[in-house]
PDB file of N, CA and C in Angstrom:
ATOM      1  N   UNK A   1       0.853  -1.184   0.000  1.00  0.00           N
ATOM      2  CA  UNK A   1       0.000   0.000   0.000  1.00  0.00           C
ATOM      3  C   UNK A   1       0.889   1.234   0.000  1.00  0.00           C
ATOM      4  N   UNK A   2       0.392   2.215  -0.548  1.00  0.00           N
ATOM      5  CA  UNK A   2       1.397   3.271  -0.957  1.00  0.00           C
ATOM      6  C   UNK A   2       1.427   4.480   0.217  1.00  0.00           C
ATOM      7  N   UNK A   3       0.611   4.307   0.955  1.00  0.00           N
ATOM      8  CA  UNK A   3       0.125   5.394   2.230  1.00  0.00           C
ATOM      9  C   UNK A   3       1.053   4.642   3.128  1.00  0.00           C
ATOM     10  N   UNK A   4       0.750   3.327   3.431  1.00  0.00           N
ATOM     11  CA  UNK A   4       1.970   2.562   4.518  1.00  0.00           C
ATOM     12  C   UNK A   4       3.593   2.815   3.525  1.00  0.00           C
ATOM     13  N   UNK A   5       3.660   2.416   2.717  1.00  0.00           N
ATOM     14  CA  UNK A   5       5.112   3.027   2.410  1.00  0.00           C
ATOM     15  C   UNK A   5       5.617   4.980   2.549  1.00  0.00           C
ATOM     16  N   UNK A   6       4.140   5.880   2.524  1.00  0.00           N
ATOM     17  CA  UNK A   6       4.798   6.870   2.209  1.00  0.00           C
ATOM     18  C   UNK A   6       5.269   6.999   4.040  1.00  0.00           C
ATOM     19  N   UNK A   7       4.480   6.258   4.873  1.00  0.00           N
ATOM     20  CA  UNK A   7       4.128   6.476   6.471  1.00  0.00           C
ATOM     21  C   UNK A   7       5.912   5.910   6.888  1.00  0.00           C
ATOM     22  N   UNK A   8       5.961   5.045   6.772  1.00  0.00           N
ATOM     23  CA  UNK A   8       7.306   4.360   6.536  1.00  0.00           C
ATOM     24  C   UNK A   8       8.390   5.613   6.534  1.00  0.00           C
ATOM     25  N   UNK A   9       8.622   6.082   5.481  1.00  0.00           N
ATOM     26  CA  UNK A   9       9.863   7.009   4.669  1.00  0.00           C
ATOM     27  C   UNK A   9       9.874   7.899   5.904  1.00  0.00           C
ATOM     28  N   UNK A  10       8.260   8.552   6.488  1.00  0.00           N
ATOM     29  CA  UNK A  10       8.460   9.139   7.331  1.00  0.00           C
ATOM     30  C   UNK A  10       9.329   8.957   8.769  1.00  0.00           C
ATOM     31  N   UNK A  11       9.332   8.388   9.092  1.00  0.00           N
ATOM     32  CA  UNK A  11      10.022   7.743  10.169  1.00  0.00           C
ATOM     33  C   UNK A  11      11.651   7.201  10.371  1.00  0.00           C
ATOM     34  N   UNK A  12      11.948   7.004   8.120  1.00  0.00           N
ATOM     35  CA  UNK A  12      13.320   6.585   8.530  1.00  0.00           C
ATOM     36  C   UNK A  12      14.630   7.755   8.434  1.00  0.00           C
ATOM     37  N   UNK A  13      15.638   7.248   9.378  1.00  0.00           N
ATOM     38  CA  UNK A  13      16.603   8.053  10.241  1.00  0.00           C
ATOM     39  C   UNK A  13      17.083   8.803   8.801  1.00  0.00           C
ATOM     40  N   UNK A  14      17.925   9.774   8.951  1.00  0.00           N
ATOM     41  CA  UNK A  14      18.674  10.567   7.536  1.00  0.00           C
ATOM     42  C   UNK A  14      19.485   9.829   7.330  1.00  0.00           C
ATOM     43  N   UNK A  15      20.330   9.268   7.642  1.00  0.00           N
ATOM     44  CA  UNK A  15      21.365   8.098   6.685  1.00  0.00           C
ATOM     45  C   UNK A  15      20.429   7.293   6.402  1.00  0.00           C
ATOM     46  N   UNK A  16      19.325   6.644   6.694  1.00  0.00           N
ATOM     47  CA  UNK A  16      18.982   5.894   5.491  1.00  0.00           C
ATOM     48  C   UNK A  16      17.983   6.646   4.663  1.00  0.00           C
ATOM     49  N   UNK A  17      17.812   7.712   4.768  1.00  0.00           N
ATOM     50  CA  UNK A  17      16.915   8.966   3.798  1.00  0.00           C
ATOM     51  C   UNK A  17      18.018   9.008   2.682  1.00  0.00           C
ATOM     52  N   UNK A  18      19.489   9.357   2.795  1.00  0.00           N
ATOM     53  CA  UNK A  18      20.780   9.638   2.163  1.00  0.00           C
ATOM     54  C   UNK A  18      21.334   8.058   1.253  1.00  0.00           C
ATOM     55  N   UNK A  19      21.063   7.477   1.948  1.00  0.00           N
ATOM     56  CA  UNK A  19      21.487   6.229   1.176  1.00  0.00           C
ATOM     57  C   UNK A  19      20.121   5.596   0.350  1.00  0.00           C
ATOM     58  N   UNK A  20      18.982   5.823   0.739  1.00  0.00           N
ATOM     59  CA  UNK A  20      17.886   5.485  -0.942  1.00  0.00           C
ATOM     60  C   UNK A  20      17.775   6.841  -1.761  1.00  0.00           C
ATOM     61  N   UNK A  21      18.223   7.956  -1.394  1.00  0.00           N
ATOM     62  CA  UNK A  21      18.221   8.944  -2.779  1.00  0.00           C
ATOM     63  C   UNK A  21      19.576   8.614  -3.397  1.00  0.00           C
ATOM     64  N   UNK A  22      20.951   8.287  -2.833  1.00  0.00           N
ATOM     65  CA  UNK A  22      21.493   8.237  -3.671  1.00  0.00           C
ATOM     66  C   UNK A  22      22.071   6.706  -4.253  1.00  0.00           C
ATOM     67  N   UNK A  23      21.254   5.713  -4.070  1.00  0.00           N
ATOM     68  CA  UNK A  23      21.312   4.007  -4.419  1.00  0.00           C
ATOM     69  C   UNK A  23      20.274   4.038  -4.899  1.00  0.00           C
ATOM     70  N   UNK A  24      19.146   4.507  -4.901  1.00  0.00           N
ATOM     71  CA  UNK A  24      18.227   4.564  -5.961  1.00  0.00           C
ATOM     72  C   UNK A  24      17.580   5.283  -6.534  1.00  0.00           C
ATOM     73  N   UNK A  25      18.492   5.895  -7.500  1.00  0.00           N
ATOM     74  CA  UNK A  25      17.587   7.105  -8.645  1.00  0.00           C
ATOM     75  C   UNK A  25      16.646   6.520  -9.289  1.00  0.00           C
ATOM     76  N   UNK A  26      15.708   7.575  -9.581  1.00  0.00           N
ATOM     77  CA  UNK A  26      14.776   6.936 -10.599  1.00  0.00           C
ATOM     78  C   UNK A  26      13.691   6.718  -9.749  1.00  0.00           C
ATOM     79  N   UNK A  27      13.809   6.353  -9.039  1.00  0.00           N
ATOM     80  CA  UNK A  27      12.723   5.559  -8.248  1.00  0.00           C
ATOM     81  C   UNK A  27      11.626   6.131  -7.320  1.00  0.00           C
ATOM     82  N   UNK A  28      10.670   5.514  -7.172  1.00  0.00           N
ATOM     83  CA  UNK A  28       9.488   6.257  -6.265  1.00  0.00           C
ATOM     84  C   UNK A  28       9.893   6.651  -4.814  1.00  0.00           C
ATOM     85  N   UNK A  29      11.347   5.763  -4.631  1.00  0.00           N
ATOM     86  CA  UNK A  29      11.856   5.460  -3.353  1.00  0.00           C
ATOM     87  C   UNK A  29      12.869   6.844  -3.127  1.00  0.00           C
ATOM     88  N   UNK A  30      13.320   7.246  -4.406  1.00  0.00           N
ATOM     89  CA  UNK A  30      14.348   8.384  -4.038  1.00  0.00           C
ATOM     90  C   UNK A  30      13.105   9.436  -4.245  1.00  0.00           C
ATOM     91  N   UNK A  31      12.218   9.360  -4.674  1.00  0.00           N
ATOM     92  CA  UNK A  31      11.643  10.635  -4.460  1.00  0.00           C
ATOM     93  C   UNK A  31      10.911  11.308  -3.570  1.00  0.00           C
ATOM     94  N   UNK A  32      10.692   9.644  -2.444  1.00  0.00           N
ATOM     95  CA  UNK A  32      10.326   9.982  -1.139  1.00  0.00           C
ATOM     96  C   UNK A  32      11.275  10.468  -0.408  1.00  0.00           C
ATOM     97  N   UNK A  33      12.181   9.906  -0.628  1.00  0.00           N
ATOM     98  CA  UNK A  33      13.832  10.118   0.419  1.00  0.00           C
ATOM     99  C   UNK A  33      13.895  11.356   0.737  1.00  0.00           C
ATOM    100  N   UNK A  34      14.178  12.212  -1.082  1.00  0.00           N
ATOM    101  CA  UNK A  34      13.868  13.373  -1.304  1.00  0.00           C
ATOM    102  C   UNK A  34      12.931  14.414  -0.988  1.00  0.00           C
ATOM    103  N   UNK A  35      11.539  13.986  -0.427  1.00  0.00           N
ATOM    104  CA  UNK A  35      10.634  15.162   0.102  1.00  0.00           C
ATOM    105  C   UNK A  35      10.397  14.994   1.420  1.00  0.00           C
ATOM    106  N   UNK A  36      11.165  13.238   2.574  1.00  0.00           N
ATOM    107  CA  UNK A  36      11.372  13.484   3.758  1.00  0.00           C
ATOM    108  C   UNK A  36      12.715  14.643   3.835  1.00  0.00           C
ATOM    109  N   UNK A  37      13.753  14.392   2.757  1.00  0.00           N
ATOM    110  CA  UNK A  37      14.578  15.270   3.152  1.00  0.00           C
ATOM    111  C   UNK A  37      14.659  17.087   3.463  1.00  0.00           C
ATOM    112  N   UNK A  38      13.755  17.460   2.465  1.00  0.00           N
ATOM    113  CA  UNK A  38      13.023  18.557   1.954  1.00  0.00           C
ATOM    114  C   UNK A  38      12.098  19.033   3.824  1.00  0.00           C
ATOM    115  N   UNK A  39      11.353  18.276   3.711  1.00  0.00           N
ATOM    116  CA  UNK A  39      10.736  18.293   5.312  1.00  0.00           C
ATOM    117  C   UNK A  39      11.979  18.482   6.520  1.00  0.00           C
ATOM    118  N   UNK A  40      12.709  18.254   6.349  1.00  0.00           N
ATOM    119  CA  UNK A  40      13.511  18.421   7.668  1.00  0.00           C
ATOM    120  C   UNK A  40      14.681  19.284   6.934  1.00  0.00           C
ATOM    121  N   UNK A  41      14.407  20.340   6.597  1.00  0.00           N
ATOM    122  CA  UNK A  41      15.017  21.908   5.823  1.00  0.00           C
ATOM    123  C   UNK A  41      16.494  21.497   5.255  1.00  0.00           C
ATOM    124  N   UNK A  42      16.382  20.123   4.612  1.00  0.00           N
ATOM    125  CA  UNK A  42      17.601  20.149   3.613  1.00  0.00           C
ATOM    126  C   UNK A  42      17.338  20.604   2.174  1.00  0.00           C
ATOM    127  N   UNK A  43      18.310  21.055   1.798  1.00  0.00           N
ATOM    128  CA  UNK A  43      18.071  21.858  -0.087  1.00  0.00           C
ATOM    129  C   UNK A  43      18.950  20.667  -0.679  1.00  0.00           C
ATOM    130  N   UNK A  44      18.490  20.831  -2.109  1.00  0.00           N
ATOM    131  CA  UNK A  44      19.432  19.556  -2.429  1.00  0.00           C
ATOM    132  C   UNK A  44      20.167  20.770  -3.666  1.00  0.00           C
ATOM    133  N   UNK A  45      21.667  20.646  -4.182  1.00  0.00           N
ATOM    134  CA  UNK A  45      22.648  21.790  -4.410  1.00  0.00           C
ATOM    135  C   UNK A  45      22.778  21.334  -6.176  1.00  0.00           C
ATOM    136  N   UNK A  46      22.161  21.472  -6.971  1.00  0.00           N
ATOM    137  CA  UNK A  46      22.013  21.018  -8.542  1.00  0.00           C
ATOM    138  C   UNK A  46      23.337  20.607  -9.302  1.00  0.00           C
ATOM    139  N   UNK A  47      24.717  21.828  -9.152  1.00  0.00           N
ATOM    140  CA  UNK A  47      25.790  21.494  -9.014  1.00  0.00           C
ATOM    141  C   UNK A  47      26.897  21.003  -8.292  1.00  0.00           C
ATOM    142  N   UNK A  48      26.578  20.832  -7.425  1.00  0.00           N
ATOM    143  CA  UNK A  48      27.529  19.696  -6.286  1.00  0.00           C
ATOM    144  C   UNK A  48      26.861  18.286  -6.326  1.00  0.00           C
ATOM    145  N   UNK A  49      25.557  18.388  -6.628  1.00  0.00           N
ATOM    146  CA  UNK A  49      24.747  17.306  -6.346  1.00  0.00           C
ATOM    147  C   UNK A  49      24.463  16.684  -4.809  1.00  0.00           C
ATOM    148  N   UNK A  50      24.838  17.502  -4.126  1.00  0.00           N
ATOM    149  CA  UNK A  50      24.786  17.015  -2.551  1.00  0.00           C
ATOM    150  C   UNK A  50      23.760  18.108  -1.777  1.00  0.00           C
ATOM    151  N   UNK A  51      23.545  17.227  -0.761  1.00  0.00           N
ATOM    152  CA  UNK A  51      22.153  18.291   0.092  1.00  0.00           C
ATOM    153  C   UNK A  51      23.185  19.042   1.208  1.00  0.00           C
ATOM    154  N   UNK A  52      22.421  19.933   1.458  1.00  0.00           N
ATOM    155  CA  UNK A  52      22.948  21.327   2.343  1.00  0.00           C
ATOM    156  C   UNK A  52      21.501  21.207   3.345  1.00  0.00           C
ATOM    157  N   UNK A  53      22.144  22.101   4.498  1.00  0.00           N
ATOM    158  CA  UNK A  53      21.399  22.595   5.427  1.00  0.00           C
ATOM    159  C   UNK A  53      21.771  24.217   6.097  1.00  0.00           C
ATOM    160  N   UNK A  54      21.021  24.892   6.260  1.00  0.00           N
ATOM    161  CA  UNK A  54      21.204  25.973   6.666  1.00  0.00           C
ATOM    162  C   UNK A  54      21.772  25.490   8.264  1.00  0.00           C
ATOM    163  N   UNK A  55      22.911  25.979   8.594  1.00  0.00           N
ATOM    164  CA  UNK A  55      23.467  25.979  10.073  1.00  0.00           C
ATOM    165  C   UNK A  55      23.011  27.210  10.974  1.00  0.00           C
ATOM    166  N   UNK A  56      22.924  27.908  10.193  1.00  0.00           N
ATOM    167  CA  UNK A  56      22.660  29.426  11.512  1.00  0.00           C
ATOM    168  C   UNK A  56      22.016  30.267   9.816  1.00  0.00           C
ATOM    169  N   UNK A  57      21.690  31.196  10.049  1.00  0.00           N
ATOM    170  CA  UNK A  57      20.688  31.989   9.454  1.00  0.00           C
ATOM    171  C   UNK A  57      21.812  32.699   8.875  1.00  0.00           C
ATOM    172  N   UNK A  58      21.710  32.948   7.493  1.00  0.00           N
ATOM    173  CA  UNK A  58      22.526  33.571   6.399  1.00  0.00           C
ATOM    174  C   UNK A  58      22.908  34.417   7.113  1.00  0.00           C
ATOM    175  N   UNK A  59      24.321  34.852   6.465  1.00  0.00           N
ATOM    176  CA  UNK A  59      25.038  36.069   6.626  1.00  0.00           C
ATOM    177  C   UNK A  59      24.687  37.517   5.454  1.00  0.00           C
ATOM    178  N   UNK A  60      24.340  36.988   4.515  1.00  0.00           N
ATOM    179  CA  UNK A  60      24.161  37.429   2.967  1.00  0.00           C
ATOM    180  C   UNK A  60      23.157  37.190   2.479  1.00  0.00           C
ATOM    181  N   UNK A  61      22.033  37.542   2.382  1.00  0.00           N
ATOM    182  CA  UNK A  61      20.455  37.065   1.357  1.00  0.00           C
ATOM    183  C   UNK A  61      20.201  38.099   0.450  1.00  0.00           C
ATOM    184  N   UNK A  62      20.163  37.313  -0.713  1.00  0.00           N
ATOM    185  CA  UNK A  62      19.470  38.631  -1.895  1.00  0.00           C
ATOM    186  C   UNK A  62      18.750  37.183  -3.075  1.00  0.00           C
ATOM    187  N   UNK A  63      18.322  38.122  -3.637  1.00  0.00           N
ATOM    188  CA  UNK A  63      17.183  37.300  -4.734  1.00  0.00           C
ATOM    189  C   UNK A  63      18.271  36.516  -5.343  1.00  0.00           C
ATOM    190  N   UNK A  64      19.287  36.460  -5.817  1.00  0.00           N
ATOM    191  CA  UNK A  64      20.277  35.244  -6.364  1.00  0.00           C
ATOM    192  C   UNK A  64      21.024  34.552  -5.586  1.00  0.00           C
ATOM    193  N   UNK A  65      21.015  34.859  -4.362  1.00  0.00           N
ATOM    194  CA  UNK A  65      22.029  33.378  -3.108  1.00  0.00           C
ATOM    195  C   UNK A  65      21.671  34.056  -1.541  1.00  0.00           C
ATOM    196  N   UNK A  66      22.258  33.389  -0.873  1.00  0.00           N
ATOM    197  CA  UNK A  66      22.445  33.495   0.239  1.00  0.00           C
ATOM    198  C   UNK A  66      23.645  32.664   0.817  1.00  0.00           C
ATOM    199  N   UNK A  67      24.698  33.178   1.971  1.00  0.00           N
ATOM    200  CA  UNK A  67      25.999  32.847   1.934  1.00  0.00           C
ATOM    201  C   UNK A  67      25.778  33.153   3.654  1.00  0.00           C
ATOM    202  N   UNK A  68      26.612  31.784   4.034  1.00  0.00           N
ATOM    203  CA  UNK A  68      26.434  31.125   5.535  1.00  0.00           C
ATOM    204  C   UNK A  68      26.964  30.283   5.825  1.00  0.00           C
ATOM    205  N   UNK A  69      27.399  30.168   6.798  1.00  0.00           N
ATOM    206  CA  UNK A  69      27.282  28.517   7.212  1.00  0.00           C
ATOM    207  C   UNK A  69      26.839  27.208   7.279  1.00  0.00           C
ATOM    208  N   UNK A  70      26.756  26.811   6.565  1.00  0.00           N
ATOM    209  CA  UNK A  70      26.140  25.354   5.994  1.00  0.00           C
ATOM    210  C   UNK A  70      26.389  23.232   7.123  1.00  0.00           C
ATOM    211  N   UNK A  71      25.422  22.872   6.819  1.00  0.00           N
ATOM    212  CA  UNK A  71      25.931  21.848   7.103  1.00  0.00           C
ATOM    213  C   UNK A  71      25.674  20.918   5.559  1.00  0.00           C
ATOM    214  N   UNK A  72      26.629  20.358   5.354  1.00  0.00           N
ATOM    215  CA  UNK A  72      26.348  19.431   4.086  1.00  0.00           C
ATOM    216  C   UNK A  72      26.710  17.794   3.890  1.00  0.00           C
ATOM    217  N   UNK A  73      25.888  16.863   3.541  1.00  0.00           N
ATOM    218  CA  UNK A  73      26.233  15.340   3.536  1.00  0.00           C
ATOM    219  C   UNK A  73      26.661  15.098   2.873  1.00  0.00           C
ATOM    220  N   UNK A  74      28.422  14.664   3.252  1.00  0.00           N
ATOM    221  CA  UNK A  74      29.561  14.261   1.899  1.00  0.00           C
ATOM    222  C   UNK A  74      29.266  13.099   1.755  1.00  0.00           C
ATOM    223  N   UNK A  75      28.887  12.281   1.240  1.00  0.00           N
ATOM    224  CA  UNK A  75      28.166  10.876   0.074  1.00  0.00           C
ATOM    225  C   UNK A  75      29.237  10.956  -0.765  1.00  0.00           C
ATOM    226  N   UNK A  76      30.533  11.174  -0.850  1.00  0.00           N
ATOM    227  CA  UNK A  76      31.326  10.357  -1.779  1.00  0.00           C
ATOM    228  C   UNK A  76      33.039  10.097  -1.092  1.00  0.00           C
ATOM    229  N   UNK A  77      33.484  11.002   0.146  1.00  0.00           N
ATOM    230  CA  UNK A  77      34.137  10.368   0.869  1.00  0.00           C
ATOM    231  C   UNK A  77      34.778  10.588   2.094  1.00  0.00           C
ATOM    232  N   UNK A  78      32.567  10.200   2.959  1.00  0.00           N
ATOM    233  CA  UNK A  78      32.866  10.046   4.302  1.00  0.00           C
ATOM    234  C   UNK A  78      31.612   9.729   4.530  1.00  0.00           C
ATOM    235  N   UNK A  79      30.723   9.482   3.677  1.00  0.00           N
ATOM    236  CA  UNK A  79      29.406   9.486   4.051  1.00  0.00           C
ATOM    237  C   UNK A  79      28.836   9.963   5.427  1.00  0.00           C
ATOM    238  N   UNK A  80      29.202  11.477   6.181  1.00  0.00           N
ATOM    239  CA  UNK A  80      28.809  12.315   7.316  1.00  0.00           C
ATOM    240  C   UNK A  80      28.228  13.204   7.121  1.00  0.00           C
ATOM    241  N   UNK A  81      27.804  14.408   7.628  1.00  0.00           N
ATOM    242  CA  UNK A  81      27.575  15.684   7.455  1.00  0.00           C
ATOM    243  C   UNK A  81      28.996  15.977   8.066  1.00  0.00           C
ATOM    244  N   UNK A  82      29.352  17.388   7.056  1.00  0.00           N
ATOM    245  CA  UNK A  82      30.147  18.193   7.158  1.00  0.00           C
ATOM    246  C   UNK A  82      29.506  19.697   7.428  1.00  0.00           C
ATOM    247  N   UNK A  83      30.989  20.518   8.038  1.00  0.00           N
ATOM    248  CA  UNK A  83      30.042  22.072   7.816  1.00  0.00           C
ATOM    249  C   UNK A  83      30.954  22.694   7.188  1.00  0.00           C
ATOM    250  N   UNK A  84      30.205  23.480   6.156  1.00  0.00           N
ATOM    251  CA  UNK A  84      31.159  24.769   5.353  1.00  0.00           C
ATOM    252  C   UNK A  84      30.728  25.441   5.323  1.00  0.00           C
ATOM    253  N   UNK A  85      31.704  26.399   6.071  1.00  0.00           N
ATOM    254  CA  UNK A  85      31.690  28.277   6.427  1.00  0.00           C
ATOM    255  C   UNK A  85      31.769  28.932   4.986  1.00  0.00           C
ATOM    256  N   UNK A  86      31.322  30.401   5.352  1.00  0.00           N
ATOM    257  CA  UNK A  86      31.195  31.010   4.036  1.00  0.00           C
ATOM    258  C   UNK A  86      31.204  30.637   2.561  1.00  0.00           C
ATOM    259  N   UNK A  87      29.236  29.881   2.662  1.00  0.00           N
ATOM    260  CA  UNK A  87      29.264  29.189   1.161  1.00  0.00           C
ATOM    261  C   UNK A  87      28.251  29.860   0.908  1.00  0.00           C
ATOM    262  N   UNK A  88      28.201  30.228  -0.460  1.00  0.00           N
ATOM    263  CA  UNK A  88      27.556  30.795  -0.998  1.00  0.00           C
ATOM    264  C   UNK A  88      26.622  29.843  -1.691  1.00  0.00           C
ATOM    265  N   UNK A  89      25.308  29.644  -1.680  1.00  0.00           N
ATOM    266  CA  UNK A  89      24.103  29.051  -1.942  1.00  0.00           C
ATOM    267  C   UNK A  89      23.795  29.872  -3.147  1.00  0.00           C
ATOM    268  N   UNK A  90      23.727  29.891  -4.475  1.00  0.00           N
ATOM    269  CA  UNK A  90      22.970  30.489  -5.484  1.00  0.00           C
ATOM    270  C   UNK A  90      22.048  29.477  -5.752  1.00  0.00           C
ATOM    271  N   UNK A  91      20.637  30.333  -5.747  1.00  0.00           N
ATOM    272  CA  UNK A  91      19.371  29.615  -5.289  1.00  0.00           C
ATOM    273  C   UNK A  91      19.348  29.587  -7.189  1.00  0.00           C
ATOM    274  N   UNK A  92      19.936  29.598  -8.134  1.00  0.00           N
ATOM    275  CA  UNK A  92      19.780  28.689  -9.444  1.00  0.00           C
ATOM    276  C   UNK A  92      20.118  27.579  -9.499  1.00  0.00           C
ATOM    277  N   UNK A  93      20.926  26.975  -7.976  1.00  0.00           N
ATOM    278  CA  UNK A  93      21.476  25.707  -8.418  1.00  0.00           C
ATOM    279  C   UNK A  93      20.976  25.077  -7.207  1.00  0.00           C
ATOM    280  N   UNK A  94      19.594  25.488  -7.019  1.00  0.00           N
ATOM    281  CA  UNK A  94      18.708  24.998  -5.258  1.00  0.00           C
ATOM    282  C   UNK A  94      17.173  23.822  -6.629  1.00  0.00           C
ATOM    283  N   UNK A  95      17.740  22.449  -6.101  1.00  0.00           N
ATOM    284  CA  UNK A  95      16.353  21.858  -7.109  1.00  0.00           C
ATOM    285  C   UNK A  95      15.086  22.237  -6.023  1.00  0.00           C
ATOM    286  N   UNK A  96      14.164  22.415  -6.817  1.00  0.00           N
ATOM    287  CA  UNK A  96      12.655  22.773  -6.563  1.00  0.00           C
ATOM    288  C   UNK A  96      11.752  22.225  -6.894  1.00  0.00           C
ATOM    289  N   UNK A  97      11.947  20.986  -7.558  1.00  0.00           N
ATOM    290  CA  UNK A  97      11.084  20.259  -8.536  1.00  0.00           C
ATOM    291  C   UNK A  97       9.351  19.547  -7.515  1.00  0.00           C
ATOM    292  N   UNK A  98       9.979  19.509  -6.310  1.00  0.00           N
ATOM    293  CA  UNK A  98       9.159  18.416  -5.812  1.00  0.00           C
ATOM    294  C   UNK A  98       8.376  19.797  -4.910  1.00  0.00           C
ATOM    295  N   UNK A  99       8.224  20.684  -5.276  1.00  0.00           N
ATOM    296  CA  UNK A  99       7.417  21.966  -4.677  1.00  0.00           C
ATOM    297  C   UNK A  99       8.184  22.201  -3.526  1.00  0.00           C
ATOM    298  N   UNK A 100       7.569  23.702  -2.945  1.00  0.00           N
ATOM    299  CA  UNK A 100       8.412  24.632  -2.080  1.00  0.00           C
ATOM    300  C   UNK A 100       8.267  23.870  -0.448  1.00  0.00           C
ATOM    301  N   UNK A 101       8.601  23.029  -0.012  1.00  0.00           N
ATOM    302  CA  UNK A 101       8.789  22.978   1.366  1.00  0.00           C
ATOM    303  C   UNK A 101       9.915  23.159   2.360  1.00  0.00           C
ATOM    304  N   UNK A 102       9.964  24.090   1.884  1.00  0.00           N
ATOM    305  CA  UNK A 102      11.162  24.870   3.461  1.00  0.00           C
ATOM    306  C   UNK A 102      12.168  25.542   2.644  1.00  0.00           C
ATOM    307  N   UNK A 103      12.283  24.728   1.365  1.00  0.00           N
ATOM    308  CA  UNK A 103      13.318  25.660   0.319  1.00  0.00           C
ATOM    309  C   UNK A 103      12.781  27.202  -0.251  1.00  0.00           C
ATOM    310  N   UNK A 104      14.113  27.917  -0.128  1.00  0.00           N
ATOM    311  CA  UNK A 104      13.508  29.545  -1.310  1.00  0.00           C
ATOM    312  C   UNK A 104      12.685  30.302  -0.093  1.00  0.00           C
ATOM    313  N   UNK A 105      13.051  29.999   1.425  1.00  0.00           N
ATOM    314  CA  UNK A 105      12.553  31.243   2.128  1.00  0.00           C
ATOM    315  C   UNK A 105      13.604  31.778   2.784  1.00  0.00           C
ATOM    316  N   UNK A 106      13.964  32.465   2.257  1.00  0.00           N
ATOM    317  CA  UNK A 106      15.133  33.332   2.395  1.00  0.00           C
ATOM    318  C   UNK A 106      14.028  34.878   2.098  1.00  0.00           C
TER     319      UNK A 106
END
């Protein structure tokens, strides 16, 4: 049933939210991964391909980025969250596809 699977996604921890978006593209499964992730104020970064989190509230906001302190999940070698100081977020490379939840309020 698709209500018990979406009920499911809800509940599972962020490493395994992080490990079915990026072990299974394509899938109904990464696109849940993807809008639990979205729910708990991660952006996913179009050119890095990795999700970000706002750490503390921008230093810098204007209609093309915002630049802060970040926390971000390195998925290629350390599979952790990391944090990087003074990054600049240009919200052209913020995906939006799966509608606005928590992303673009700046």
């Amino acid at each position: 049933n698709q209500d018990e699977i979406v009920a499911l996604f809800e509940r599972l921890p962020m490493d395994t939210l992080f490990f079915v978006f990026y072990f299974q593209q394509g899938t109904f499964q990464q696109y849940l991964a993807a809008k639990q992730l979205k729910k708990h104020s991660w952006r996913f970064h179009k050119k890095y391909m990795t999700w970000f989190q706002r750490h503390e509230e921008p230093k810098i906001a204007t209609d093309e980025y915002e630049e802060g302190t970040y926390v971000y999940f390195d998925y290629e070698s350390g599979w952790c969250q990391r944090i990087k100081s003074a990054f600049k977020f240009e919200y052209l490379y913020l995906e939006d596809e799966l509608g606005n939840s928590g992303a673009g309020d700046a």
